[in-house]
N, C-alpha and C. Protein backbone atom coordinates (compact mmCIF):
# COMPACT_ATOMS: atom_id res chain seq x y z
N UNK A 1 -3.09 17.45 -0.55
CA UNK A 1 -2.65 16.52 -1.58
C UNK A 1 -3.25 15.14 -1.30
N UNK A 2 -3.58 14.57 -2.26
CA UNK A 2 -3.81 13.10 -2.17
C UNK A 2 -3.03 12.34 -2.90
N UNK A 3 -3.12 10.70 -2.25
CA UNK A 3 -2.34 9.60 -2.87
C UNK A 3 -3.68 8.46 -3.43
N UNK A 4 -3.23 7.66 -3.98
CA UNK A 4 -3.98 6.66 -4.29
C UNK A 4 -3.19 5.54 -4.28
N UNK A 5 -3.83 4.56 -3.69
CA UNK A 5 -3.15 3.14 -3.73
C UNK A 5 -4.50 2.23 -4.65
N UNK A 6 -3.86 1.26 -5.57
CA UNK A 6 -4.27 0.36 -5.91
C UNK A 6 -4.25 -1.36 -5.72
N UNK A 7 -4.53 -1.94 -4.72
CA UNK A 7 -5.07 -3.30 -4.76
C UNK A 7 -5.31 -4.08 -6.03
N UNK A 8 -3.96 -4.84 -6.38
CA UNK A 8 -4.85 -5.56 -7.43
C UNK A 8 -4.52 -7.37 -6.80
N UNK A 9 -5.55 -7.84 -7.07
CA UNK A 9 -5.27 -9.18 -6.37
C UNK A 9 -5.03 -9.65 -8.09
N UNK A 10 -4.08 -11.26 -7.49
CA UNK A 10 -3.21 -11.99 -9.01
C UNK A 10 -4.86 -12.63 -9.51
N UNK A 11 -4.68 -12.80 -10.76
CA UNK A 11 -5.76 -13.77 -11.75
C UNK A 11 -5.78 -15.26 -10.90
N UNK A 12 -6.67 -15.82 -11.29
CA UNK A 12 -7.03 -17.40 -11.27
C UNK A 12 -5.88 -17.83 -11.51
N UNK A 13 -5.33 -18.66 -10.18
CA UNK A 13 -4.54 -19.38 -10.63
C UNK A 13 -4.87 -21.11 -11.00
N UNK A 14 -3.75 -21.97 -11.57
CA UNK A 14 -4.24 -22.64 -12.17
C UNK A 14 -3.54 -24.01 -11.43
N UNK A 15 -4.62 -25.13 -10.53
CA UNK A 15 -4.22 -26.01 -9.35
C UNK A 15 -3.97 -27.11 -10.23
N UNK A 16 -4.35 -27.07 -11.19
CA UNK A 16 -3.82 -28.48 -12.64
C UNK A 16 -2.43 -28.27 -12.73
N UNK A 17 -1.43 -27.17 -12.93
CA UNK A 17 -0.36 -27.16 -13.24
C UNK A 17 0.79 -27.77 -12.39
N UNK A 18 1.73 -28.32 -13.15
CA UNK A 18 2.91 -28.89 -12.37
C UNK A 18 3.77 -27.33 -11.44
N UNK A 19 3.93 -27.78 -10.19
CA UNK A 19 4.62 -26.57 -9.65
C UNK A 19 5.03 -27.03 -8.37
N UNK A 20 5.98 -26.96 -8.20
CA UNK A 20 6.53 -27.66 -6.79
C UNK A 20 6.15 -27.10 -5.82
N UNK A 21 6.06 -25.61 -5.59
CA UNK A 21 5.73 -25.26 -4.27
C UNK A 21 4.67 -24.12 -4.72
N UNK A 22 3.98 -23.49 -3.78
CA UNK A 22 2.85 -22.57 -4.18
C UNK A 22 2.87 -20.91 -4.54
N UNK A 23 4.07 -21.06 -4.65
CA UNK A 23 4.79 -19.88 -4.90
C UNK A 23 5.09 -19.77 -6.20
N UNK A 24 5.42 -20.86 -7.26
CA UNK A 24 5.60 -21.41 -8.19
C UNK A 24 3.90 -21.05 -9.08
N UNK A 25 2.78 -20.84 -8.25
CA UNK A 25 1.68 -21.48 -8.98
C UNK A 25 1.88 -20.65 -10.10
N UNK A 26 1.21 -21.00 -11.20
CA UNK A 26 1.11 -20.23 -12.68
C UNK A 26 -0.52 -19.33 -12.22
N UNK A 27 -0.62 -18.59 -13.07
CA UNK A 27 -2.08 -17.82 -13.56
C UNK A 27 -2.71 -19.29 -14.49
N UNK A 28 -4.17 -19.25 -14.36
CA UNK A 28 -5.11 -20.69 -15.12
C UNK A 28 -5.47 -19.57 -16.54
N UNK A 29 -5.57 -19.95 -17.55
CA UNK A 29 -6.22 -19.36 -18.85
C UNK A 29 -7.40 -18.28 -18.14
N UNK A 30 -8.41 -18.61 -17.58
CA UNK A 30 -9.42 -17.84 -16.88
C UNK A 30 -8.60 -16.36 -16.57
N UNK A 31 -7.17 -16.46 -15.80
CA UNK A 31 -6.99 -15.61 -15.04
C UNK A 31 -5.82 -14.90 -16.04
N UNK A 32 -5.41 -15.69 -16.55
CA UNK A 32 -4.73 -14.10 -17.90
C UNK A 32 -5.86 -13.35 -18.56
N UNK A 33 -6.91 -14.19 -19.04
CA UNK A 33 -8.01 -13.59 -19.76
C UNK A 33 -8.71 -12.36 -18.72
N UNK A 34 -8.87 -12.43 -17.42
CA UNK A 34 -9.01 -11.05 -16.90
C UNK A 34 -8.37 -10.36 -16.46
N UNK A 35 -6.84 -10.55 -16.41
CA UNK A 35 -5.38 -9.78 -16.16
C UNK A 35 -5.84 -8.61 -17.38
N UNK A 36 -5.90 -9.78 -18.52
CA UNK A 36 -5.71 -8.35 -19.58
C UNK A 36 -6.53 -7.63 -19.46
N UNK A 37 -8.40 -8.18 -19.27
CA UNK A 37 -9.27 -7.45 -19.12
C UNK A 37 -8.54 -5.83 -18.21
N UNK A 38 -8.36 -6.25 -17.29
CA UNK A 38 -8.34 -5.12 -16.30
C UNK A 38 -7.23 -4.52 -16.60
N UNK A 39 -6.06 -4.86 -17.54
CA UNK A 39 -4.87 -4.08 -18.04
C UNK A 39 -5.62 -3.21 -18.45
N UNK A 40 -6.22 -3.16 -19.78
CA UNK A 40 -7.20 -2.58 -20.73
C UNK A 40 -8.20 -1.42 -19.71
N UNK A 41 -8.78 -2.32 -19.19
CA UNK A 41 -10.10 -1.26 -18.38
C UNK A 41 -8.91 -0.01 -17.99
N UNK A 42 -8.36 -0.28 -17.31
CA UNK A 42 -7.32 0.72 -16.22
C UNK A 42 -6.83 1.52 -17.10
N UNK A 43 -6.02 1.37 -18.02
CA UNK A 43 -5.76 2.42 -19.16
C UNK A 43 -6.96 3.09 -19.85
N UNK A 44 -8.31 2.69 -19.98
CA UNK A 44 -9.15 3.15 -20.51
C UNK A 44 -9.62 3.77 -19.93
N UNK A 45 -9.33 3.96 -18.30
CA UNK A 45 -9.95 5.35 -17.33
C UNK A 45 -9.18 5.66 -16.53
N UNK A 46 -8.02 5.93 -17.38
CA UNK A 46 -6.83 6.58 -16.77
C UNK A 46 -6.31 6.46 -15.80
N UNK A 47 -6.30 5.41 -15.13
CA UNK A 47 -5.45 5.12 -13.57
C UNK A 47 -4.90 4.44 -13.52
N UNK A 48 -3.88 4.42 -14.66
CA UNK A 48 -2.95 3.68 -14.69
C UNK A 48 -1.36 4.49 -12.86
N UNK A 49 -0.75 3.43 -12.95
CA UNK A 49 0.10 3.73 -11.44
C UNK A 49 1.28 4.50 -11.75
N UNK A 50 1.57 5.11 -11.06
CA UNK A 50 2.97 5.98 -11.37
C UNK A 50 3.98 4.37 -10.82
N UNK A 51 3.28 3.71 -9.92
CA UNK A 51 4.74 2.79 -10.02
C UNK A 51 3.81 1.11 -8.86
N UNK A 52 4.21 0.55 -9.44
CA UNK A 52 3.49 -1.13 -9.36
C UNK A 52 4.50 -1.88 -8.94
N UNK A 53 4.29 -2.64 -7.34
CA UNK A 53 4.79 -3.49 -6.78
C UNK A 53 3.72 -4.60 -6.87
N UNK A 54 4.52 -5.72 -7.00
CA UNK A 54 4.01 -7.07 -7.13
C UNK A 54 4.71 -8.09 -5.85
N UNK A 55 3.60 -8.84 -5.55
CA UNK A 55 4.29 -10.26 -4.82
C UNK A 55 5.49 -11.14 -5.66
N UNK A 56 6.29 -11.46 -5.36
CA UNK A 56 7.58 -12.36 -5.86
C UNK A 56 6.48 -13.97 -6.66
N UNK A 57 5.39 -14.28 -5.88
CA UNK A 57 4.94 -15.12 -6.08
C UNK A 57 4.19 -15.33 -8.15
N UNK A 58 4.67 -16.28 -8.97
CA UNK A 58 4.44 -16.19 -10.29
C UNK A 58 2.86 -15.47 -10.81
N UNK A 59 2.26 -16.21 -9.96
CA UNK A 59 0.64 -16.08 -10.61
C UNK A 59 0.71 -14.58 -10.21
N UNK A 60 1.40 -13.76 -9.20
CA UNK A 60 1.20 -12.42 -8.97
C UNK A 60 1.89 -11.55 -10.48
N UNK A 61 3.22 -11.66 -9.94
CA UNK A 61 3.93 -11.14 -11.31
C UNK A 61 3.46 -11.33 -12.65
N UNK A 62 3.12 -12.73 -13.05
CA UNK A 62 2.73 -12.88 -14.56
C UNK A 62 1.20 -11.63 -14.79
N UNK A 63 0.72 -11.86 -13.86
CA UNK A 63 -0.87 -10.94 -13.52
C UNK A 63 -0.80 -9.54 -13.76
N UNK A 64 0.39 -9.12 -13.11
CA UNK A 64 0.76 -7.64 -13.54
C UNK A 64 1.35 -7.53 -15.09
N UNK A 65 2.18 -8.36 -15.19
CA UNK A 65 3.03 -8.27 -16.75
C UNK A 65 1.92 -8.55 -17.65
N UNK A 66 0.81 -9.23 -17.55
CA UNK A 66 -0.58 -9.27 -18.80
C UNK A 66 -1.39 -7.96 -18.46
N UNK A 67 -1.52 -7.81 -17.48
CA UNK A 67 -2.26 -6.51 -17.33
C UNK A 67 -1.37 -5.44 -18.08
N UNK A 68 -0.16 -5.15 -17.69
CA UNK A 68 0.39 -3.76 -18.50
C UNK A 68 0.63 -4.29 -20.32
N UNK A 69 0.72 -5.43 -19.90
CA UNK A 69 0.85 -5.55 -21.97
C UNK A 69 -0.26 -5.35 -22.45
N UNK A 70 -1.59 -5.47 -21.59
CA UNK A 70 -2.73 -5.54 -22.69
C UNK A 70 -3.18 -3.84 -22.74
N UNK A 71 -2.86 -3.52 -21.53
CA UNK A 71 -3.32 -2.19 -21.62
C UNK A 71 -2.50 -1.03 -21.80
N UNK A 72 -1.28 -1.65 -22.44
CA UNK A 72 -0.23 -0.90 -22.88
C UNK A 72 0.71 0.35 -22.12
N UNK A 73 0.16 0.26 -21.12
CA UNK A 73 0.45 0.86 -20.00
C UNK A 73 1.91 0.78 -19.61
N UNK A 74 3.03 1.37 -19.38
CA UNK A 74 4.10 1.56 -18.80
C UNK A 74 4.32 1.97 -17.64
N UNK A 75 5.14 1.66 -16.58
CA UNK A 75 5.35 1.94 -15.01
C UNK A 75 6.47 1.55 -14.49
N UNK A 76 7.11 2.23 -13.45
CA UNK A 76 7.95 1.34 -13.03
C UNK A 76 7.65 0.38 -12.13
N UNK A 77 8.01 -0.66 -12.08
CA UNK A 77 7.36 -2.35 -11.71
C UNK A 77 8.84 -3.00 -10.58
N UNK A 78 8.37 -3.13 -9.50
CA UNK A 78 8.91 -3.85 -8.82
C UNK A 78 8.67 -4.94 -8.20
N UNK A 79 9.37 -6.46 -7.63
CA UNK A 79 9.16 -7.56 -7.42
C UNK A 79 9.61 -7.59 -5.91
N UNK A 80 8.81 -7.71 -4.91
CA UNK A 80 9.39 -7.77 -3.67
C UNK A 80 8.79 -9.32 -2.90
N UNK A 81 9.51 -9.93 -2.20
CA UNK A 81 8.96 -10.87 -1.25
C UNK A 81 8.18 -10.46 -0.39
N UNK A 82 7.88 -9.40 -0.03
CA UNK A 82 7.38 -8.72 1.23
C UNK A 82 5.82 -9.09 0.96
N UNK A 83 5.15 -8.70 -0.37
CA UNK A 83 4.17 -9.22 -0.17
C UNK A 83 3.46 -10.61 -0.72
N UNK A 84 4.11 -11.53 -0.44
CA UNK A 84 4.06 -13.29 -0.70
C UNK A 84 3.72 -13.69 0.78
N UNK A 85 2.79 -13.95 0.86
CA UNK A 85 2.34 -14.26 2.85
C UNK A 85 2.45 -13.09 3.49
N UNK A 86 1.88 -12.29 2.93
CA UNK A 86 2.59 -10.79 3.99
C UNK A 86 1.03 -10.66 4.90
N UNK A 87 1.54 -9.72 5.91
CA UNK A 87 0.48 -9.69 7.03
C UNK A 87 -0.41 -8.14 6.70
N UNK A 88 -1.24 -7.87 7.11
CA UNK A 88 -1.73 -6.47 6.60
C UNK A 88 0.12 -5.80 7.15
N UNK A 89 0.49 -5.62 8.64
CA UNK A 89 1.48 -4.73 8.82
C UNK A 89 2.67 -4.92 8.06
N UNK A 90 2.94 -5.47 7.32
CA UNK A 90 3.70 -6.26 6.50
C UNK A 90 3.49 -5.02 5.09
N UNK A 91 2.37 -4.89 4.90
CA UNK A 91 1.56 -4.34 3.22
C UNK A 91 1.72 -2.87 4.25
N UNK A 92 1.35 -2.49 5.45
CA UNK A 92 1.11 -0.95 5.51
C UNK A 92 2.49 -0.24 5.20
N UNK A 93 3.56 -1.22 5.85
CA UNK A 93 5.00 -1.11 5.66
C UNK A 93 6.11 -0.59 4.78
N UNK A 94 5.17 -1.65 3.26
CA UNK A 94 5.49 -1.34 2.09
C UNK A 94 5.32 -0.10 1.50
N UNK A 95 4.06 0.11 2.09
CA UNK A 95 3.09 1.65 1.36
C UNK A 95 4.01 2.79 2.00
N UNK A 96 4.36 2.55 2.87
CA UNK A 96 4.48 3.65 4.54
C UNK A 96 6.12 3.86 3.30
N UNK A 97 6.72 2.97 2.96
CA UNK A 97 8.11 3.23 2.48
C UNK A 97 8.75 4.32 1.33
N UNK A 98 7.48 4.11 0.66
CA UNK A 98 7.39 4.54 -1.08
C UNK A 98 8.06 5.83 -1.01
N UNK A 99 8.39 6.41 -1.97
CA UNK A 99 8.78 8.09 -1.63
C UNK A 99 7.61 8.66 -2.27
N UNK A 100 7.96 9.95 -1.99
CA UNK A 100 6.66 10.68 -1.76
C UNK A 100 6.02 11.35 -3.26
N UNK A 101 7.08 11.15 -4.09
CA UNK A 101 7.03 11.79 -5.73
C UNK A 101 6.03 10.66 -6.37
N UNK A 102 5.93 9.35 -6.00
CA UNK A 102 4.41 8.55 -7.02
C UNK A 102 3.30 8.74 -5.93
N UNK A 103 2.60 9.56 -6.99
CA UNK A 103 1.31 9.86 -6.43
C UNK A 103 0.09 8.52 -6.42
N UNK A 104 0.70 7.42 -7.15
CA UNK A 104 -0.61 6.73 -7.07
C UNK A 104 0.23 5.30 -7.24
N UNK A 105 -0.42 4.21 -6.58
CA UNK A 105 0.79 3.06 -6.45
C UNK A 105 -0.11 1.83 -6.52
N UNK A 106 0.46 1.15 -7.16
CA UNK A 106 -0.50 -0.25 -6.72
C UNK A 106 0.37 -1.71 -6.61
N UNK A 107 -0.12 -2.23 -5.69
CA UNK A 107 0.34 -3.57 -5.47
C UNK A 107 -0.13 -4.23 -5.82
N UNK A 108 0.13 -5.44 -6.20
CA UNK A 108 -0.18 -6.57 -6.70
C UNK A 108 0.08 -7.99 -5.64
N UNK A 109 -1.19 -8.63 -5.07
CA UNK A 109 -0.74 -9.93 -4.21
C UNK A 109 -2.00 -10.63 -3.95
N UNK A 110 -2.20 -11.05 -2.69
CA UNK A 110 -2.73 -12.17 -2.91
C UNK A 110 -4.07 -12.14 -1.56
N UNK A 111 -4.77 -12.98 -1.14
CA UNK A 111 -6.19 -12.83 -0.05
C UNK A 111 -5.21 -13.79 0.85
N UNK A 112 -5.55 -14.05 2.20
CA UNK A 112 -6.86 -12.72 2.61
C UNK A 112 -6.53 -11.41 2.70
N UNK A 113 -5.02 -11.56 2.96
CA UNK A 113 -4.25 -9.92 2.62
C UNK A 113 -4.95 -8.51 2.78
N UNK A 114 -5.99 -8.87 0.73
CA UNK A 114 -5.85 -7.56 0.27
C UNK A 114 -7.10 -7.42 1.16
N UNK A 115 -8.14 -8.16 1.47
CA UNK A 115 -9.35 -8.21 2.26
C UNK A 115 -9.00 -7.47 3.31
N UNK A 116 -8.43 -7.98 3.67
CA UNK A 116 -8.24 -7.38 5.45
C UNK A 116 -7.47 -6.30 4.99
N UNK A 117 -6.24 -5.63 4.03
CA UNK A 117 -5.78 -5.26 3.96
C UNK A 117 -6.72 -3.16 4.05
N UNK A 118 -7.26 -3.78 3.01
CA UNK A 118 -8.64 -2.70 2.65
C UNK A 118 -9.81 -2.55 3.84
N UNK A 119 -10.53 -3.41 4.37
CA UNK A 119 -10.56 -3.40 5.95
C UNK A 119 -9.94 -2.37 6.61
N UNK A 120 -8.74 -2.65 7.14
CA UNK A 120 -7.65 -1.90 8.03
C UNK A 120 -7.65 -0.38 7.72
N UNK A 121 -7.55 -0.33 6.04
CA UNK A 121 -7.30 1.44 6.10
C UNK A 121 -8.62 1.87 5.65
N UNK A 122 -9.50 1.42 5.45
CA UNK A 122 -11.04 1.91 5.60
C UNK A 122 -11.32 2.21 6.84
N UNK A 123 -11.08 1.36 7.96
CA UNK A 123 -11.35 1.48 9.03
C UNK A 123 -12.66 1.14 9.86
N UNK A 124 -13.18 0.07 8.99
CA UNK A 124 -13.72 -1.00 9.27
C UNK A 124 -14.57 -1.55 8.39
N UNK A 125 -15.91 -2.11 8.23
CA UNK A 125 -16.49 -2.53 7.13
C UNK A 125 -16.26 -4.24 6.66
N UNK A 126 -16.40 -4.84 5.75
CA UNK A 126 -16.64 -5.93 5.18
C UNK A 126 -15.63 -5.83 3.69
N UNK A 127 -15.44 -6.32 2.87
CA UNK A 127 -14.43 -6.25 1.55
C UNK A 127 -13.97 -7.79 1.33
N UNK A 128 -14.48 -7.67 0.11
CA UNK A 128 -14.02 -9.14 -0.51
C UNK A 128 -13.26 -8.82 -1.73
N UNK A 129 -12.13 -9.16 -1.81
CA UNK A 129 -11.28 -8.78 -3.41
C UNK A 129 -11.27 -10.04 -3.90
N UNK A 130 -12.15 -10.60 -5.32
CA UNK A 130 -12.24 -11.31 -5.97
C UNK A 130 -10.96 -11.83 -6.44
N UNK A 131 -10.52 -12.75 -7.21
CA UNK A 131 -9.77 -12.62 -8.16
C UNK A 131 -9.67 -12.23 -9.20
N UNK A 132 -8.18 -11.24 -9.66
CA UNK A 132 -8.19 -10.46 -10.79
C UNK A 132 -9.00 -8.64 -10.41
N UNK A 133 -9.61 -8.58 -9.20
CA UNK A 133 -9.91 -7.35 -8.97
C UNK A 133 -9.09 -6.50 -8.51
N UNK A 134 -9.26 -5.01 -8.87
CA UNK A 134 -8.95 -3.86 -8.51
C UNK A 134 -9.57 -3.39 -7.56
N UNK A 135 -9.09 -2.88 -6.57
CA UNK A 135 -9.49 -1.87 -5.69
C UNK A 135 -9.27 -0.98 -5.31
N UNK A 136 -9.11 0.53 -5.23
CA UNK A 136 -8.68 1.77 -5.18
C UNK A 136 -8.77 2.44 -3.99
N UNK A 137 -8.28 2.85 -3.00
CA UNK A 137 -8.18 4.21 -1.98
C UNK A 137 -7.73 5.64 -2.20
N UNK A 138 -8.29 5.87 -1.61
CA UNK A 138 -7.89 7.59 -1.87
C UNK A 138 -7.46 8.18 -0.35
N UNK A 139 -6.16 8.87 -0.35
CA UNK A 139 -5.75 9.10 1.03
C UNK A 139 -5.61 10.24 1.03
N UNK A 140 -6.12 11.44 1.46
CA UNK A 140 -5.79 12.82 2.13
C UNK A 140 -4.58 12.93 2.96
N UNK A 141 -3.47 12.19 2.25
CA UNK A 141 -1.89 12.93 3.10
C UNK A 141 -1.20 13.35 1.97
N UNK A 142 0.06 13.96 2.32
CA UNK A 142 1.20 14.16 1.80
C UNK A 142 2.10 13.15 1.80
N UNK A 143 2.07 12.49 2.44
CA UNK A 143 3.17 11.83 2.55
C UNK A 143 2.59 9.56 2.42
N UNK A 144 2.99 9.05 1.82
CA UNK A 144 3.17 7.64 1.98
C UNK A 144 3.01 7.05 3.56
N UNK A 145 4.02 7.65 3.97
CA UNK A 145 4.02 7.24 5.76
C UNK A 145 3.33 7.72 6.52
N UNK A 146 2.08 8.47 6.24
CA UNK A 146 1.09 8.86 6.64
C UNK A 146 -0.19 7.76 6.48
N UNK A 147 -0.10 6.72 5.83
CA UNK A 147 -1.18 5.91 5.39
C UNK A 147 -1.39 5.03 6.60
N UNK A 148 -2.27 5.08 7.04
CA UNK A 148 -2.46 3.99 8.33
C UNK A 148 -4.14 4.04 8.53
N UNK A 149 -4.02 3.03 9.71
CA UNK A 149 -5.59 2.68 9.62
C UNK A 149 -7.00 3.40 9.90
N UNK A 150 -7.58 3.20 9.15
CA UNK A 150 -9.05 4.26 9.42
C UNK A 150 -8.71 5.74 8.37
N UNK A 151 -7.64 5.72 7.59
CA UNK A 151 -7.19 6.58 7.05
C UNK A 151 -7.53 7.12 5.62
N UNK A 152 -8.09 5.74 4.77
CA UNK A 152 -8.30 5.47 3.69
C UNK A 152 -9.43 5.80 3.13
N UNK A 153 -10.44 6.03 1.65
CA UNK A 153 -11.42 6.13 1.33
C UNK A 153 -11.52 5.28 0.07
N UNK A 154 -12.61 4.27 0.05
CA UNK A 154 -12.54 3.34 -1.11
C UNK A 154 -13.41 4.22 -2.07
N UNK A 155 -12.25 4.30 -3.24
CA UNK A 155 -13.01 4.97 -4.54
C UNK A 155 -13.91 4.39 -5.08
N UNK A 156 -13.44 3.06 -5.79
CA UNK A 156 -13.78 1.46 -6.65
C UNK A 156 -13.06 0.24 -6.21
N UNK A 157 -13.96 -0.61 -6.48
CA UNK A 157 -13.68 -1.82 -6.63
C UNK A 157 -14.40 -2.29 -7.95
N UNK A 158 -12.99 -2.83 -8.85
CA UNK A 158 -13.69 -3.32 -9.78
C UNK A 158 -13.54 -4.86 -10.10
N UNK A 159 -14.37 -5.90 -10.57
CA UNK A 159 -14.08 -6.95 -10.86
C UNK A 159 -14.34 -7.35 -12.27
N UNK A 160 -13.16 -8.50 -12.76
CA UNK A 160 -13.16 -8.55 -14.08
C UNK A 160 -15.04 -8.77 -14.57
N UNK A 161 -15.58 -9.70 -14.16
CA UNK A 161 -16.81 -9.86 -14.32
C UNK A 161 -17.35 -9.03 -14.69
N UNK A 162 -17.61 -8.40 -14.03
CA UNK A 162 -18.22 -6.79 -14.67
C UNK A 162 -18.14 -5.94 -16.18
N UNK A 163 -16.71 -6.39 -16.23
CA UNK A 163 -16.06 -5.52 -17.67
C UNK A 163 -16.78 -6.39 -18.76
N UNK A 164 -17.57 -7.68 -18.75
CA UNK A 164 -18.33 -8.19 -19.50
C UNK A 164 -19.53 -8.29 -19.48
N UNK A 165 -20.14 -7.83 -18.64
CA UNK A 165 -21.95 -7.54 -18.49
C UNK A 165 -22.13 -6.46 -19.30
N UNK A 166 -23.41 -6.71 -20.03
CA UNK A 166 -24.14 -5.59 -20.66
C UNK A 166 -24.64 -4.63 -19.79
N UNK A 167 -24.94 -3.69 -20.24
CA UNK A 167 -25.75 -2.66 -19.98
C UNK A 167 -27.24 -2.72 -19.37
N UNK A 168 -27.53 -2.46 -18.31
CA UNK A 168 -28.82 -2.62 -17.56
C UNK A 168 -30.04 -1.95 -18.95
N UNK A 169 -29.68 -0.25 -18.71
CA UNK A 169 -30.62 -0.01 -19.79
C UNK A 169 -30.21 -0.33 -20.98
């Protein structure tokens, strides 16, 4: 059996806005405009999540809530602090918890995190998660609490950028 986890780092956030602390930050126009992008893409090649955790932090949450409105996508959606400053062992934690019935999961948070995060269960390599990108693993367990490091296989990484370039040929 396999699982899939999804990486999605929050949109552009926006350093003009009034916000008392950085937790507060909003998403910038830039970064709803590729929230939805990638709502859209993700429903359009079917990988959408059996169930989506987000950072507590705004620009994270609002990022997920434009992504599933644009791409019409439904899930069950949860808000945890765990990943707002979380450490990679912090994120393996989360994953390691899940029960074992959603086959495919994605979080939603923030760098250097998801960088290192993807790092760790690749099991070594380089990885930069843009903002507003997706990134996908594919894990050969049964089980959630089986996910640990060197364990992982990166399917895609996608960045909004992309979903607007033409066609080479």
């Amino acid at each position: 059996m396999t699982k899939h986890l999804i990486l999605f780092r929050h949109g552009k956030s926006d350093w003009e806005a009034s916000f008392n602390r950085d937790h507060d930050r909003p998403v910038a126009e830039r970064g709803q405009r590729a929230a939805n992008a990638m709502g859209r893409w993700l429903a359009a090649v079917n990988r959408v999540p059996d169930l989506a955790i987000t950072s507590s932090a705004v620009r994270a949450k609002t990022t997920l809530e434009l992504a599933m409105a644009a791409g019409q996508w439904a899930c069950p959606a949860q808000i945890t602090n765990d990943l707002y400053e979380a450490t990679v062992p912090t994120v393996i934690g989360v994953i390691q918890q899940q029960p074992d019935t959603y086959h495919s999961l994605m979080l939603v948070g923030h760098e250097p995190t998801w960088s290192d995060t993807l790092t760790y269960l690749m099991g070594g390599g380089a990885v930069r998660v843009p903002t507003a990108a997706m990134a996908c693993l594919e894990f050969e367990v049964d089980h959630w609490a089986q996910v640990a490091q060197g364990r992982g296989t990166l399917l895609w990484l996608m960045l909004p950028k992309l979903l607007n370039q033409k066609p080479l040929l």
